[in-house]
N, C-alpha and C. Protein backbone atom coordinates (compact mmCIF):
# COMPACT_ATOMS: atom_id res chain seq x y z
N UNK A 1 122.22 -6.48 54.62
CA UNK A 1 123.65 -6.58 54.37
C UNK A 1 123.94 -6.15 52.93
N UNK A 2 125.01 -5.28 53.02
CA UNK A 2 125.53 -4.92 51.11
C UNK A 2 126.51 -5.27 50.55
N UNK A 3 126.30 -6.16 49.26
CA UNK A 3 126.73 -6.93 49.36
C UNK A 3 127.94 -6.14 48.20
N UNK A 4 129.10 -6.79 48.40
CA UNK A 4 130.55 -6.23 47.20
C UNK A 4 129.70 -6.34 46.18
N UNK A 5 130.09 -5.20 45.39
CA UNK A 5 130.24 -5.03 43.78
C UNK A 5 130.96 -5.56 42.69
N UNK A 6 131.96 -5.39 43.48
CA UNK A 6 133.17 -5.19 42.53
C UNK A 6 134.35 -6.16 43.50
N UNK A 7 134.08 -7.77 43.34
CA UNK A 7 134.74 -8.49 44.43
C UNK A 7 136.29 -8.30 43.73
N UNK A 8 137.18 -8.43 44.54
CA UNK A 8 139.02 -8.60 43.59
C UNK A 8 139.28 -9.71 44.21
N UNK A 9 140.31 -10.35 43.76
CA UNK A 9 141.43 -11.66 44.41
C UNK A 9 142.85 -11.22 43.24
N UNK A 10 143.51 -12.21 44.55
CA UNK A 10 144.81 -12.06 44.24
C UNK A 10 145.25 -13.01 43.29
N UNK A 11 146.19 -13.31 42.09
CA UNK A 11 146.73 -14.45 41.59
C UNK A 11 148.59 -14.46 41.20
N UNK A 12 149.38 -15.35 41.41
CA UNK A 12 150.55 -15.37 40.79
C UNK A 12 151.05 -16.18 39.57
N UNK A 13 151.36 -15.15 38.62
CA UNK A 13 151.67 -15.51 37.25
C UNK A 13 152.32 -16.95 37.08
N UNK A 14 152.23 -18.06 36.95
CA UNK A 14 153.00 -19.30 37.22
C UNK A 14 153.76 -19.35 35.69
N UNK A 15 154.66 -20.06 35.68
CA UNK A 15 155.46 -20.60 34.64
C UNK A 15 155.01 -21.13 33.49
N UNK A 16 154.65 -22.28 33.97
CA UNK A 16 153.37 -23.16 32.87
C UNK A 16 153.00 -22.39 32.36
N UNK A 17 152.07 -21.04 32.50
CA UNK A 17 151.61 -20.49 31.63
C UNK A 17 151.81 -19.40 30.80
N UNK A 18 153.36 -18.96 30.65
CA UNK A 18 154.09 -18.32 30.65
C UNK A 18 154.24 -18.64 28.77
N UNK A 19 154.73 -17.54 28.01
CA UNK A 19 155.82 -17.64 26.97
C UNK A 19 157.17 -17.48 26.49
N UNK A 20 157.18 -17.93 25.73
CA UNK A 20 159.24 -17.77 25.59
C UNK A 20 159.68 -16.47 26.01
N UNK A 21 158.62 -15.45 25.98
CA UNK A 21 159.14 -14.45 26.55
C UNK A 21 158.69 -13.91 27.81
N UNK A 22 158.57 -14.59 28.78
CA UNK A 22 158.14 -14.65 30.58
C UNK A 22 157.21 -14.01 30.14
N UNK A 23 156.24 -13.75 29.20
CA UNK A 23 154.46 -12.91 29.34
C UNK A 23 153.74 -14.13 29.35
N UNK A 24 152.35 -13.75 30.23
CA UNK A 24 151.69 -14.61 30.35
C UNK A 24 151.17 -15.12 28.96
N UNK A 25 150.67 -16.24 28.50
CA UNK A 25 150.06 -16.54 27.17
C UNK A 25 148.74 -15.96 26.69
N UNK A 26 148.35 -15.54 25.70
CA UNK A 26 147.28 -14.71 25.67
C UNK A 26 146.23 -15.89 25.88
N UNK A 27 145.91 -16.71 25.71
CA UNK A 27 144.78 -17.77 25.84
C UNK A 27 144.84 -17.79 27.61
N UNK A 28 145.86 -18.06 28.06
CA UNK A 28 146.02 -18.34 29.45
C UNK A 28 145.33 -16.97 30.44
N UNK A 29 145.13 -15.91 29.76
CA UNK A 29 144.09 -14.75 30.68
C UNK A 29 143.18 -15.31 31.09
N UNK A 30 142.53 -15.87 30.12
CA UNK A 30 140.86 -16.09 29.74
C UNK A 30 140.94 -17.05 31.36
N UNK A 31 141.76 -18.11 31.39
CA UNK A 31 141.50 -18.71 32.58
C UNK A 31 142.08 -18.39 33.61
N UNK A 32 142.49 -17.46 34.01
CA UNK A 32 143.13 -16.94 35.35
C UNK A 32 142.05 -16.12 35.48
N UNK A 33 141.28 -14.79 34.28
CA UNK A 33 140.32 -14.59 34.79
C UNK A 33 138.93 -15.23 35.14
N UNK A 34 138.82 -16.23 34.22
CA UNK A 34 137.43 -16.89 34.82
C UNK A 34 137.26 -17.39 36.17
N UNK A 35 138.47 -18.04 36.57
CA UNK A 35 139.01 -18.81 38.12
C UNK A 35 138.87 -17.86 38.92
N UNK A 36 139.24 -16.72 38.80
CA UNK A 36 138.88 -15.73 39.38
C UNK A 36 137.77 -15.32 40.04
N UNK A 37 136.78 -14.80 38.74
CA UNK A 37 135.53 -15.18 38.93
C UNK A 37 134.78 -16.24 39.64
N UNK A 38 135.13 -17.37 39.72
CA UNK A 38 134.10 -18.10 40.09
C UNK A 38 134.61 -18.48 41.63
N UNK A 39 135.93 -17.91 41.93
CA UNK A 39 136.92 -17.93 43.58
C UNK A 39 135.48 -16.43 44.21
N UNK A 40 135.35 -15.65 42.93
CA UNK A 40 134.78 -14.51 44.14
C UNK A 40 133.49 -14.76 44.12
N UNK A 41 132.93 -15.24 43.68
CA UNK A 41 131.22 -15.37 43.55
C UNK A 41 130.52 -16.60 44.75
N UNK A 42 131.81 -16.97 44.74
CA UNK A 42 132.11 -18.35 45.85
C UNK A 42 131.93 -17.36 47.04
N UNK A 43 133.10 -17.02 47.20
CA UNK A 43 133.60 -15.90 48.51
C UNK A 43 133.04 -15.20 49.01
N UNK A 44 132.27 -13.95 48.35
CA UNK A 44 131.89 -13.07 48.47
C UNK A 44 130.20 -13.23 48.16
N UNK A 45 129.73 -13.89 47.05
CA UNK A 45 128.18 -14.44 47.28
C UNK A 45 127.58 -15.95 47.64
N UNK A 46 128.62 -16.58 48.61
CA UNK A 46 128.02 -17.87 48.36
C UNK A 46 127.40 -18.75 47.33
N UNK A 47 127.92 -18.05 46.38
CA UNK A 47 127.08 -19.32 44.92
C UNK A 47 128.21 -20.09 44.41
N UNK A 48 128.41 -21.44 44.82
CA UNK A 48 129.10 -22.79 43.74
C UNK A 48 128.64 -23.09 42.75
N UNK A 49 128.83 -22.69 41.76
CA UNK A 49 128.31 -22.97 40.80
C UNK A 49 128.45 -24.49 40.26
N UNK A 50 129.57 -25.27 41.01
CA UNK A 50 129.52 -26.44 40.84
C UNK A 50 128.80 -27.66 41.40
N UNK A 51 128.55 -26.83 42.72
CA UNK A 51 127.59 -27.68 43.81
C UNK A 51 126.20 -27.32 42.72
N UNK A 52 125.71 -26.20 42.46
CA UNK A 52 124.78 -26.15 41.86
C UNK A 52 124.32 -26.87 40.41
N UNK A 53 125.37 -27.17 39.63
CA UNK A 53 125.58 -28.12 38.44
C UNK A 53 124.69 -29.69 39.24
N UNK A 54 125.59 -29.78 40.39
CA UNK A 54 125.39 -31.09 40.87
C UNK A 54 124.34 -31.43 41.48
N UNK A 55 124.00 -30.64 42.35
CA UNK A 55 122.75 -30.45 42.84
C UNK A 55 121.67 -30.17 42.00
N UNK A 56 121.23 -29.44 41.26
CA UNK A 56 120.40 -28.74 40.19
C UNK A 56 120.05 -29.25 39.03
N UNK A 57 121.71 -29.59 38.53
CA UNK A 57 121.75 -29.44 37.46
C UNK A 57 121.87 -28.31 36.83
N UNK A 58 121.90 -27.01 36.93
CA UNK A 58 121.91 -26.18 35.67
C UNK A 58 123.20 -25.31 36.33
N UNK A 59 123.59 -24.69 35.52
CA UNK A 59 124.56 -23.56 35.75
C UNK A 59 125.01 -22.56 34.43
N UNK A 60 125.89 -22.13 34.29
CA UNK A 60 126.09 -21.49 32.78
C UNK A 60 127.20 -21.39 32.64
N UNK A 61 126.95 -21.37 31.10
CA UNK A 61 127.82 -21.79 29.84
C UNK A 61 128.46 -20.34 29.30
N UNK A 62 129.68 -20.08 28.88
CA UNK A 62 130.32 -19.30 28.39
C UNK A 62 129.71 -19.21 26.97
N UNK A 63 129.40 -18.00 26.36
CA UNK A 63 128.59 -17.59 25.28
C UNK A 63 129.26 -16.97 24.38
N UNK A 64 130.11 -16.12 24.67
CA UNK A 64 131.42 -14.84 24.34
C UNK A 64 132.40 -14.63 25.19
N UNK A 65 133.56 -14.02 24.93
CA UNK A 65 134.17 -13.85 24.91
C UNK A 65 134.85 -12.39 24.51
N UNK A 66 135.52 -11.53 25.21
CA UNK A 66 136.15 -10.62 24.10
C UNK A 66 136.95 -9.65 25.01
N UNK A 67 138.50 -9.50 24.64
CA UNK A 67 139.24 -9.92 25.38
C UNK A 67 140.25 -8.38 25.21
N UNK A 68 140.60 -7.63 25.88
CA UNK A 68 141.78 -6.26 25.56
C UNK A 68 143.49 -6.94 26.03
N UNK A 69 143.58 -6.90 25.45
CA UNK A 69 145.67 -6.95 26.15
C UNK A 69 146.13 -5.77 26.00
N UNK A 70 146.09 -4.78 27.43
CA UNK A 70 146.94 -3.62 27.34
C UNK A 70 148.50 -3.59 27.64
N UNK A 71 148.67 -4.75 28.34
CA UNK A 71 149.75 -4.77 28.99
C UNK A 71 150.53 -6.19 29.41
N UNK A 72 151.81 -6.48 29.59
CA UNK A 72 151.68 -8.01 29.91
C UNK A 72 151.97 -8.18 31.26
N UNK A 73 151.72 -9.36 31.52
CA UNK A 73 151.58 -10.04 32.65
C UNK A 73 152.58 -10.76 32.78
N UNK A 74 153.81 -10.52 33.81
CA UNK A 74 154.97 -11.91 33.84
C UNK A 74 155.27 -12.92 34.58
N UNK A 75 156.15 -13.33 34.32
CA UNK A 75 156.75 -14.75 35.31
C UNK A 75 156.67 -14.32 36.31
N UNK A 76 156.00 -15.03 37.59
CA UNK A 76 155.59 -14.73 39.16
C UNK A 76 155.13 -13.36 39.26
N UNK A 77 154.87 -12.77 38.60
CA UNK A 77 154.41 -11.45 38.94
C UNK A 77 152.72 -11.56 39.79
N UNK A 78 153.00 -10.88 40.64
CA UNK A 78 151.62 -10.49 41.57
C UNK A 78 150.73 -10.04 40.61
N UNK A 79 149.22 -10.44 40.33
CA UNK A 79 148.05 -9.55 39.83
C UNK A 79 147.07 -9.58 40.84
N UNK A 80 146.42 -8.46 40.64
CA UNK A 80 144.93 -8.13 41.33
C UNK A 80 143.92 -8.29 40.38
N UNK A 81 142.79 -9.53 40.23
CA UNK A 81 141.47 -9.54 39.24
C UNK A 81 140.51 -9.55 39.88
N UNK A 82 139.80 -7.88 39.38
CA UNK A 82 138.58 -7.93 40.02
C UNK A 82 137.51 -8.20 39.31
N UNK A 83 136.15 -8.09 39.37
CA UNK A 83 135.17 -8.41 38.43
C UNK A 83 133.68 -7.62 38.75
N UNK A 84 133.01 -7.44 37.39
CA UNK A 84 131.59 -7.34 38.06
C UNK A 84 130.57 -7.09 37.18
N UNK A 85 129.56 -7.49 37.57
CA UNK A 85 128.07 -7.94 36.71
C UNK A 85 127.91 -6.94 36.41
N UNK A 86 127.39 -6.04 34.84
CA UNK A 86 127.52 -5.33 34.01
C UNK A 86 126.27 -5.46 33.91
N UNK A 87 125.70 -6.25 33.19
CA UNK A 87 124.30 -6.70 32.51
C UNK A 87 123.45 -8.10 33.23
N UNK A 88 122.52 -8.06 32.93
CA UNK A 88 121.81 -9.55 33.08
C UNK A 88 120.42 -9.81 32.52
N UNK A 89 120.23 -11.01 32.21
CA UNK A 89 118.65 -10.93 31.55
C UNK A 89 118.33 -12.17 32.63
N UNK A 90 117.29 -12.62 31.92
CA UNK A 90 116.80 -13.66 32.16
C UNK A 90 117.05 -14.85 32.39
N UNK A 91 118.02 -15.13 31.65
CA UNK A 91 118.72 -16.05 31.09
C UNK A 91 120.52 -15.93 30.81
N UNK A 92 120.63 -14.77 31.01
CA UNK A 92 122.60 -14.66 30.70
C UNK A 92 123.02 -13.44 31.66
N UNK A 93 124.20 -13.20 31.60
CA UNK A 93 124.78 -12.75 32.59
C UNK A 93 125.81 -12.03 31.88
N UNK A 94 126.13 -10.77 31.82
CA UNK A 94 127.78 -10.25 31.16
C UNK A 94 128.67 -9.44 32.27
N UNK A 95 129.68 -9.89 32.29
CA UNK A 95 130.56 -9.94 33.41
C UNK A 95 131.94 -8.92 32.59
N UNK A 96 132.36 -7.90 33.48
CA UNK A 96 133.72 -7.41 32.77
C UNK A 96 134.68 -8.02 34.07
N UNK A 97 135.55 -8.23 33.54
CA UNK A 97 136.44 -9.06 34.67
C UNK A 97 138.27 -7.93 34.36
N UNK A 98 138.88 -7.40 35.14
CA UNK A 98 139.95 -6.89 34.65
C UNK A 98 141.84 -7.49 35.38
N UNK A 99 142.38 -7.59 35.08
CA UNK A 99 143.49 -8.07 35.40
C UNK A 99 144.78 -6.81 35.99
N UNK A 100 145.36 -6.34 37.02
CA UNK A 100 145.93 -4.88 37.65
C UNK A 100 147.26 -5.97 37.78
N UNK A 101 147.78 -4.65 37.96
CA UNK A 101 149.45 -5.08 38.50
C UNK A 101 149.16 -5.17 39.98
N UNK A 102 150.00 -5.53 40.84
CA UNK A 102 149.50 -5.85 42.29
C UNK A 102 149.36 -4.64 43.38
N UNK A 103 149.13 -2.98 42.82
CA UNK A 103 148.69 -2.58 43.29
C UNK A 103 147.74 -1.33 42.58
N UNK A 104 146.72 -2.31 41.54
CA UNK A 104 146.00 -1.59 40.70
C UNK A 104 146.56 -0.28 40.46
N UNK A 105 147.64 0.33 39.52
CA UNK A 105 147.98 1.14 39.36
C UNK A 105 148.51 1.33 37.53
N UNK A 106 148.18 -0.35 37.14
CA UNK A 106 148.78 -0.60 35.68
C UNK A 106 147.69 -1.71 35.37
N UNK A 107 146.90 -1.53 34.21
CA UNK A 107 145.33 -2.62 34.38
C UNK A 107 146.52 -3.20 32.77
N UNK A 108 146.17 -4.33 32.55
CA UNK A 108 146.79 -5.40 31.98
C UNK A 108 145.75 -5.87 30.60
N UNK A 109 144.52 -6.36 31.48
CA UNK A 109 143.77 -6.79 30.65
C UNK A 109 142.39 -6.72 31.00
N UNK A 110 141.59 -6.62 29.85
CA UNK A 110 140.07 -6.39 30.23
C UNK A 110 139.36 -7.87 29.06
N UNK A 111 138.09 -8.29 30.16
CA UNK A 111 137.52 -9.26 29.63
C UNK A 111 136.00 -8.91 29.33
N UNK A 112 135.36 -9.35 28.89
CA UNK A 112 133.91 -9.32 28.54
C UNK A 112 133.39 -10.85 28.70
N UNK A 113 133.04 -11.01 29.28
CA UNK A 113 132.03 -12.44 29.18
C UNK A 113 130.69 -12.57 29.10
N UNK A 114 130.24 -13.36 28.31
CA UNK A 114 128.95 -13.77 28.52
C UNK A 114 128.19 -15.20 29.05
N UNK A 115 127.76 -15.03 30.07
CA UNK A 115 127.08 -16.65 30.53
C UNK A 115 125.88 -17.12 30.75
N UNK A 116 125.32 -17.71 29.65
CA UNK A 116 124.13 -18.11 29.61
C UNK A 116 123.80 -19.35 30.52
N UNK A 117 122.39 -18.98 30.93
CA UNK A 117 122.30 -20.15 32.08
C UNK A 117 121.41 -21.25 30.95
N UNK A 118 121.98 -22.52 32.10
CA UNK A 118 121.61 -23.66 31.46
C UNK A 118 121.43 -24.82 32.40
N UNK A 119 120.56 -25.60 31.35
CA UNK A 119 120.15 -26.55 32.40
C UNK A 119 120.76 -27.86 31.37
N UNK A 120 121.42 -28.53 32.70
CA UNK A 120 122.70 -29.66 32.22
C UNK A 120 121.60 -30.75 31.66
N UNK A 121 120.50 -31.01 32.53
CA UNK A 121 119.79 -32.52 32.31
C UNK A 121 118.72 -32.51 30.76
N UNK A 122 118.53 -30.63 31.07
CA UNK A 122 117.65 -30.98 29.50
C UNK A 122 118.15 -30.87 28.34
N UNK A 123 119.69 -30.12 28.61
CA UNK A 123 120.33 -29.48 27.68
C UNK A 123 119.69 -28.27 27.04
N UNK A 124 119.52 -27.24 27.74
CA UNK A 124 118.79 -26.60 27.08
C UNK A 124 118.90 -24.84 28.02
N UNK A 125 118.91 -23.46 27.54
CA UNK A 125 119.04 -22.18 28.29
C UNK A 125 117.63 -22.46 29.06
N UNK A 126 118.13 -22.24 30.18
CA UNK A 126 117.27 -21.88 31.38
C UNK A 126 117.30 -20.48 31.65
N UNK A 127 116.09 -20.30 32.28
CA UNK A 127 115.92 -19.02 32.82
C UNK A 127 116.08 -18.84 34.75
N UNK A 128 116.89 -18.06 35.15
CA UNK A 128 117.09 -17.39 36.03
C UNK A 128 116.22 -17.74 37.14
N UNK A 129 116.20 -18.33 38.49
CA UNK A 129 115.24 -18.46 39.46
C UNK A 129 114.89 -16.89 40.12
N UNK A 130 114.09 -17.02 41.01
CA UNK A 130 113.68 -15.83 41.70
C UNK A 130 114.51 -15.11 42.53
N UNK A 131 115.64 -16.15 43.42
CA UNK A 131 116.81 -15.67 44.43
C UNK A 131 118.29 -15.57 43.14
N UNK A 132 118.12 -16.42 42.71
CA UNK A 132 119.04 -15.67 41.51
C UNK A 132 119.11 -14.23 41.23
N UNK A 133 117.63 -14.19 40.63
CA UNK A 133 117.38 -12.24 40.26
C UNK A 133 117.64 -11.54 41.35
N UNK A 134 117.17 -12.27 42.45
CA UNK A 134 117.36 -10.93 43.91
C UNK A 134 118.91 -10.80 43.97
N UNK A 135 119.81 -11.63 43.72
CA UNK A 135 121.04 -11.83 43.91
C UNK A 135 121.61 -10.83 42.84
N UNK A 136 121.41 -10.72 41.54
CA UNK A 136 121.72 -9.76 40.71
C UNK A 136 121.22 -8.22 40.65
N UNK A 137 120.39 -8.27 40.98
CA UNK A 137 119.98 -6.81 40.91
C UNK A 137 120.60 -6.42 42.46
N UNK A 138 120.94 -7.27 43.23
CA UNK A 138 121.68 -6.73 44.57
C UNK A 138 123.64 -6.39 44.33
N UNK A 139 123.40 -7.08 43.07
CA UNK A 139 125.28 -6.81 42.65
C UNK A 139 125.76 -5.90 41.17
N UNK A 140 124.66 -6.17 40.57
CA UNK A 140 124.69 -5.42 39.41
C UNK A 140 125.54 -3.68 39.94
N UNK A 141 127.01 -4.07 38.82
CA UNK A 141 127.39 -2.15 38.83
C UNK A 141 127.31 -2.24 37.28
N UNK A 142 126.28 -1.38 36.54
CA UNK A 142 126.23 -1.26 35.45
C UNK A 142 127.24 -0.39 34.71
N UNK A 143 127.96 -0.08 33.65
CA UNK A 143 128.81 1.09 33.30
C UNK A 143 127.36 1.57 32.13
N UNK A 144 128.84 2.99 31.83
CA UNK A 144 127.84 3.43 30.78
C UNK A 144 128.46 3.15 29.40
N UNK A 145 129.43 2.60 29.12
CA UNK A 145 130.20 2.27 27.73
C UNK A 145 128.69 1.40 27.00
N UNK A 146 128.86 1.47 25.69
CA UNK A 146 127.63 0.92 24.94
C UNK A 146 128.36 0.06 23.54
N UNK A 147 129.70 -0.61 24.06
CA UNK A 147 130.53 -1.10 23.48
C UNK A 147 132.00 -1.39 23.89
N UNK A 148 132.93 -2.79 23.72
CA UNK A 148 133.55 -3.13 24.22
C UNK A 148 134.58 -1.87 23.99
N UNK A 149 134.96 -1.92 22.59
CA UNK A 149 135.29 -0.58 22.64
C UNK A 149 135.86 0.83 22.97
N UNK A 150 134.37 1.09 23.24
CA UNK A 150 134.45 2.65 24.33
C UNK A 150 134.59 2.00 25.33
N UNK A 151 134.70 0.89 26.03
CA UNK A 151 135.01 0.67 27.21
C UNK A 151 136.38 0.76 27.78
N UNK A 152 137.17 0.22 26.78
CA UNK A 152 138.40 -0.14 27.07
C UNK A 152 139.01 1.98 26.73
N UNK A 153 138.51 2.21 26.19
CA UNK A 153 139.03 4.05 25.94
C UNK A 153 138.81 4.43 27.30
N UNK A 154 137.40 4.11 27.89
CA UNK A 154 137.28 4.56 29.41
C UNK A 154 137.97 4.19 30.46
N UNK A 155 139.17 2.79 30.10
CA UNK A 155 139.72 2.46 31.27
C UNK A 155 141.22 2.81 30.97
N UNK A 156 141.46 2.84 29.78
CA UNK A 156 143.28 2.93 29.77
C UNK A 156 143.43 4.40 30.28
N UNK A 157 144.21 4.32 31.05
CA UNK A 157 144.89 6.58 30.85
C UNK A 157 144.95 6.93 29.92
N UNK A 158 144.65 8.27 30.06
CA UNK A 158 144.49 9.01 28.66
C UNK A 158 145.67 9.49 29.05
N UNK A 159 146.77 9.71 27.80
CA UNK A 159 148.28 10.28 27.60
C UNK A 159 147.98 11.56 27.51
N UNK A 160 148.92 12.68 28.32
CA UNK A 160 148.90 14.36 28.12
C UNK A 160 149.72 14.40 27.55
């Protein structure tokens, strides 16, 4: 079975998180995209990362951060956030996660994350199990940007 790359979900801009001027709050991305993330990894790879906290004990910890605002996001407005595993070691995981107007035709915002795995009981970075790795190297879409950067040049339109 092959498995999505590049999982998307849907979200609507709510109020609460809104500013005096109906744009979404810039802090408030960070968690519409992470929720995101962890709705498709659910969905689309069967991994809870919370059942696994609980069960396990370990899961991972946000490391970085780093964040583009091309565009804003408004009051009830429809978005499309898709996401997908970029990198991975042993031990961490870097995820670009992006935020579309509701019919990917206007990208909003681009994320970078980093998530180091960890183990809750020793407190301490864990390393990656064996079905873990099979699980990543089965989802991994790597780009070729070699910086957040050139990344974000590779995704906005280029103006004629």
């Amino acid at each position: 079975m092959t498995l999505t790359k590049i999982p998307e979900s849907k979200a609507k801009i709510r109020f609460q998180d809104c500013d005096p001027f109906n744009h979404l709050n810039n802090a408030a991305y960070i968690n519409y995209m992470i929720n995101a993330r962890e709705d498709q990894i659910d969905q689309y790879y069967n991994l809870d990362i919370f059942k696994l906290a609980k069960n396990q004990g370990i899961s991972w910890v946000v490391g970085t951060n780093q964040i583009a605002y091309l565009k804003p996001a408004l009051l009830m407005e429809n978005v499309v956030i898709d996401s997908q595993l970029i990198r991975y070691t042993e031990n961490q995981l870097h995820v670009e996660i992006r935020m579309w107007n509701h019919d990917k035709t206007e990208l909003k915002a681009v994320l970078w994350s980093s998530f180091v795995h960890f183990n809750l009981l020793q407190q301490k970075r864990w390393n990656h199990d064996q079905e873990l790795l099979e699980l990543f190297k089965n989802i991994i879409e790597p780009i070729s940007a070699t910086s957040f950067e050139e990344r974000i040049l590779q995704l906005k339109p280029q103006k004629v």
